[in-house]
C-alpha atoms as a PDB file:
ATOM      1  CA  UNK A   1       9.553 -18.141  20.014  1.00  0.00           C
ATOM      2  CA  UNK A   2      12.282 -20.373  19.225  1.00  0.00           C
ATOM      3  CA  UNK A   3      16.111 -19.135  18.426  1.00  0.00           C
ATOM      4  CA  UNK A   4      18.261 -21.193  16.099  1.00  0.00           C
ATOM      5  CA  UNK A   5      21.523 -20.124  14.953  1.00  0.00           C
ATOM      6  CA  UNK A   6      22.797 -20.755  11.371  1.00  0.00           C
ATOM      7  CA  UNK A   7      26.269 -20.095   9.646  1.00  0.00           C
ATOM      8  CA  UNK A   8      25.845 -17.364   7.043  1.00  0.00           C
ATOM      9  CA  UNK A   9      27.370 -19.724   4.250  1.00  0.00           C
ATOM     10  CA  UNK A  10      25.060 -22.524   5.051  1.00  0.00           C
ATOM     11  CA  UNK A  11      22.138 -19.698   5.072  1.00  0.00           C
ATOM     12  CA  UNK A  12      23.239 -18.962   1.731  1.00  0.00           C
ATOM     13  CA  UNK A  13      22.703 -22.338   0.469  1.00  0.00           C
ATOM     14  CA  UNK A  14      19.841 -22.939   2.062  1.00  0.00           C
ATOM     15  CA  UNK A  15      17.507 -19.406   1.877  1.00  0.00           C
ATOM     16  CA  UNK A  16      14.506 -20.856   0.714  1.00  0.00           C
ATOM     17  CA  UNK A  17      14.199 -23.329   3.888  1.00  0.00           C
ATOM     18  CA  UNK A  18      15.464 -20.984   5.992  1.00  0.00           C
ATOM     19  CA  UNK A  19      13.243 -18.140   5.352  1.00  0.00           C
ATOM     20  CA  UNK A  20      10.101 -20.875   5.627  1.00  0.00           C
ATOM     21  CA  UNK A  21      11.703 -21.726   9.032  1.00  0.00           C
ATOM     22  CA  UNK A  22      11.324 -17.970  10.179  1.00  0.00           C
ATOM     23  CA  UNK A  23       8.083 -16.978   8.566  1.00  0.00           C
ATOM     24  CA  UNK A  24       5.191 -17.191  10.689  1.00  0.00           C
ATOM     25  CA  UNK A  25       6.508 -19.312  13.269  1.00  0.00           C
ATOM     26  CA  UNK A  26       7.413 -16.496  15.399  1.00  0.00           C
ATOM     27  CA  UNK A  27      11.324 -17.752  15.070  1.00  0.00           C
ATOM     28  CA  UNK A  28      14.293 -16.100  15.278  1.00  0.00           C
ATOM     29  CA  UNK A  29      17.096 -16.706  13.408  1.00  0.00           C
ATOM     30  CA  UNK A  30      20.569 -15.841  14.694  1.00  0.00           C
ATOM     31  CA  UNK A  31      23.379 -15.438  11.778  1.00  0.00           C
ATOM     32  CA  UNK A  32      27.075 -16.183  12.389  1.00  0.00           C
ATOM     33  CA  UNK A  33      29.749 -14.975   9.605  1.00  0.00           C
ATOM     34  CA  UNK A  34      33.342 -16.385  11.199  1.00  0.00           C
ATOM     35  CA  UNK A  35      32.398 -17.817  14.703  1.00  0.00           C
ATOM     36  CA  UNK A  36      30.760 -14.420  15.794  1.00  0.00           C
ATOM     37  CA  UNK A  37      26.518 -13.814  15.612  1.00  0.00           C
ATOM     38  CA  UNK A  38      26.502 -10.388  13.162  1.00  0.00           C
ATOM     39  CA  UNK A  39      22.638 -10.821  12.258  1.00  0.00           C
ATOM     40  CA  UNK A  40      19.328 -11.911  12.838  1.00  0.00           C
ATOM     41  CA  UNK A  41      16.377 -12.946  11.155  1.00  0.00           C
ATOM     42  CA  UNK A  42      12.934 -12.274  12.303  1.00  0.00           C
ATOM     43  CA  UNK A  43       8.859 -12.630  10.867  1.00  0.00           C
ATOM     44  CA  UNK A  44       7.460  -9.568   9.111  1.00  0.00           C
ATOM     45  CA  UNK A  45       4.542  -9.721  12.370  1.00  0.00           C
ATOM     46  CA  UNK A  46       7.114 -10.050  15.342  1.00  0.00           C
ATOM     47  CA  UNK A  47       9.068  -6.630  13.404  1.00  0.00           C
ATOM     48  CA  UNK A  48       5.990  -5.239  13.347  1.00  0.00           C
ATOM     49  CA  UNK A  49       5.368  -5.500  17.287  1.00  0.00           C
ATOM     50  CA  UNK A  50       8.608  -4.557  17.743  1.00  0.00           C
ATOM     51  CA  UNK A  51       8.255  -1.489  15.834  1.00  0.00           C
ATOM     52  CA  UNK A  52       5.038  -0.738  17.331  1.00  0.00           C
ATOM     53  CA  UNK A  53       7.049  -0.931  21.109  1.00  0.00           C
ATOM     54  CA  UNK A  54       9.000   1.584  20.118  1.00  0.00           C
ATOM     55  CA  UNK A  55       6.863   4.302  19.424  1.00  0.00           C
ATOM     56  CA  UNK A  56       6.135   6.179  22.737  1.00  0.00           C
ATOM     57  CA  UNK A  57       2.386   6.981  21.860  1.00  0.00           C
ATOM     58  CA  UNK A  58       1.679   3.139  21.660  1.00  0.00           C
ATOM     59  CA  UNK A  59       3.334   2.891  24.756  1.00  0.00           C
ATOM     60  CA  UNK A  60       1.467   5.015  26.156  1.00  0.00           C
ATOM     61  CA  UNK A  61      -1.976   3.652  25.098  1.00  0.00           C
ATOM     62  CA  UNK A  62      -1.282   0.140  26.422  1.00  0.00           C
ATOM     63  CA  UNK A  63      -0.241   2.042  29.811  1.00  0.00           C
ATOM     64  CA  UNK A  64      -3.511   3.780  29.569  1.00  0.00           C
ATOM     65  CA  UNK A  65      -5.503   1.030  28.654  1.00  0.00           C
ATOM     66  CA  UNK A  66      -3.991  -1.245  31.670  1.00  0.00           C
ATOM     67  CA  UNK A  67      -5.481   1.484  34.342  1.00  0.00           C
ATOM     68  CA  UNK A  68      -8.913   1.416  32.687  1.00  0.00           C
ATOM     69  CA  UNK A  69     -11.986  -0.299  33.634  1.00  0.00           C
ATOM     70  CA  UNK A  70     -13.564  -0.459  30.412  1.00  0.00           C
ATOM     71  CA  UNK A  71     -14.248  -3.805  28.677  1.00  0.00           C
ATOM     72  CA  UNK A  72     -14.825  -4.203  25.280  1.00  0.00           C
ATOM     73  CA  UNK A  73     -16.493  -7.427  23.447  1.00  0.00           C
ATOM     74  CA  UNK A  74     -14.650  -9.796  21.403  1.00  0.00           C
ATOM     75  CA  UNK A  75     -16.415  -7.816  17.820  1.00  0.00           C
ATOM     76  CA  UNK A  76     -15.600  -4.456  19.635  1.00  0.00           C
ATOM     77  CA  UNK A  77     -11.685  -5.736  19.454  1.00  0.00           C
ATOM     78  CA  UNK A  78     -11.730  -7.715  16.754  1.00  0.00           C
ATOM     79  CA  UNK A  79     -14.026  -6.687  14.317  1.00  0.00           C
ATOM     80  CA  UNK A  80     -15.266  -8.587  11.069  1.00  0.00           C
ATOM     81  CA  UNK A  81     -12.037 -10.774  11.986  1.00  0.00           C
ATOM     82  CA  UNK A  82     -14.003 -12.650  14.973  1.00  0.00           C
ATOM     83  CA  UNK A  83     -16.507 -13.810  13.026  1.00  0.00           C
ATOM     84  CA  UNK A  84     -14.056 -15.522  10.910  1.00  0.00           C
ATOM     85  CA  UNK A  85     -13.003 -17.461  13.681  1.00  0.00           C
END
């Protein structure tokens, strides 16, 4: 993920690249309104995850999942999606 930092009046001007810049690329955005960093911009997928973190159940799956021994086959994780690939 890369960070680039961007003036909020220069974001203004230039939304339309800007918002290209962050989406999909896994970018964040940093946005300054008089010298100081106030906001940021992030991907729809990377708020997502970071949603996701939060919630303690999820947590807890990934912890649980971790100890186990069970494997699982590409199609058993991915689905239809892998065959896509």
């Amino acid at each position: 993920m890369s960070t680039n930092t961007i003036d909020a009046s220069a974001m203004r001007k230039n939304l339309s690249d800007v918002l290209d810049a962050v989406r999909g690329n896994k970018n964040l955005i940093l946005v300054k309104r008089h010298g100081k960093v106030e906001s940021a911009l992030i991907d729809i997928d990377t708020l997502e995850d970071l949603l996701a973190v939060q919630n303690p159940e999820y947590v807890e799956s990934i912890a649980a999942a971790r100890k186990s021994k069970e494997l699982y086959t590409p199609e058993e994780v991915f689905g239809d999606v892998w065959g896509e690939i």
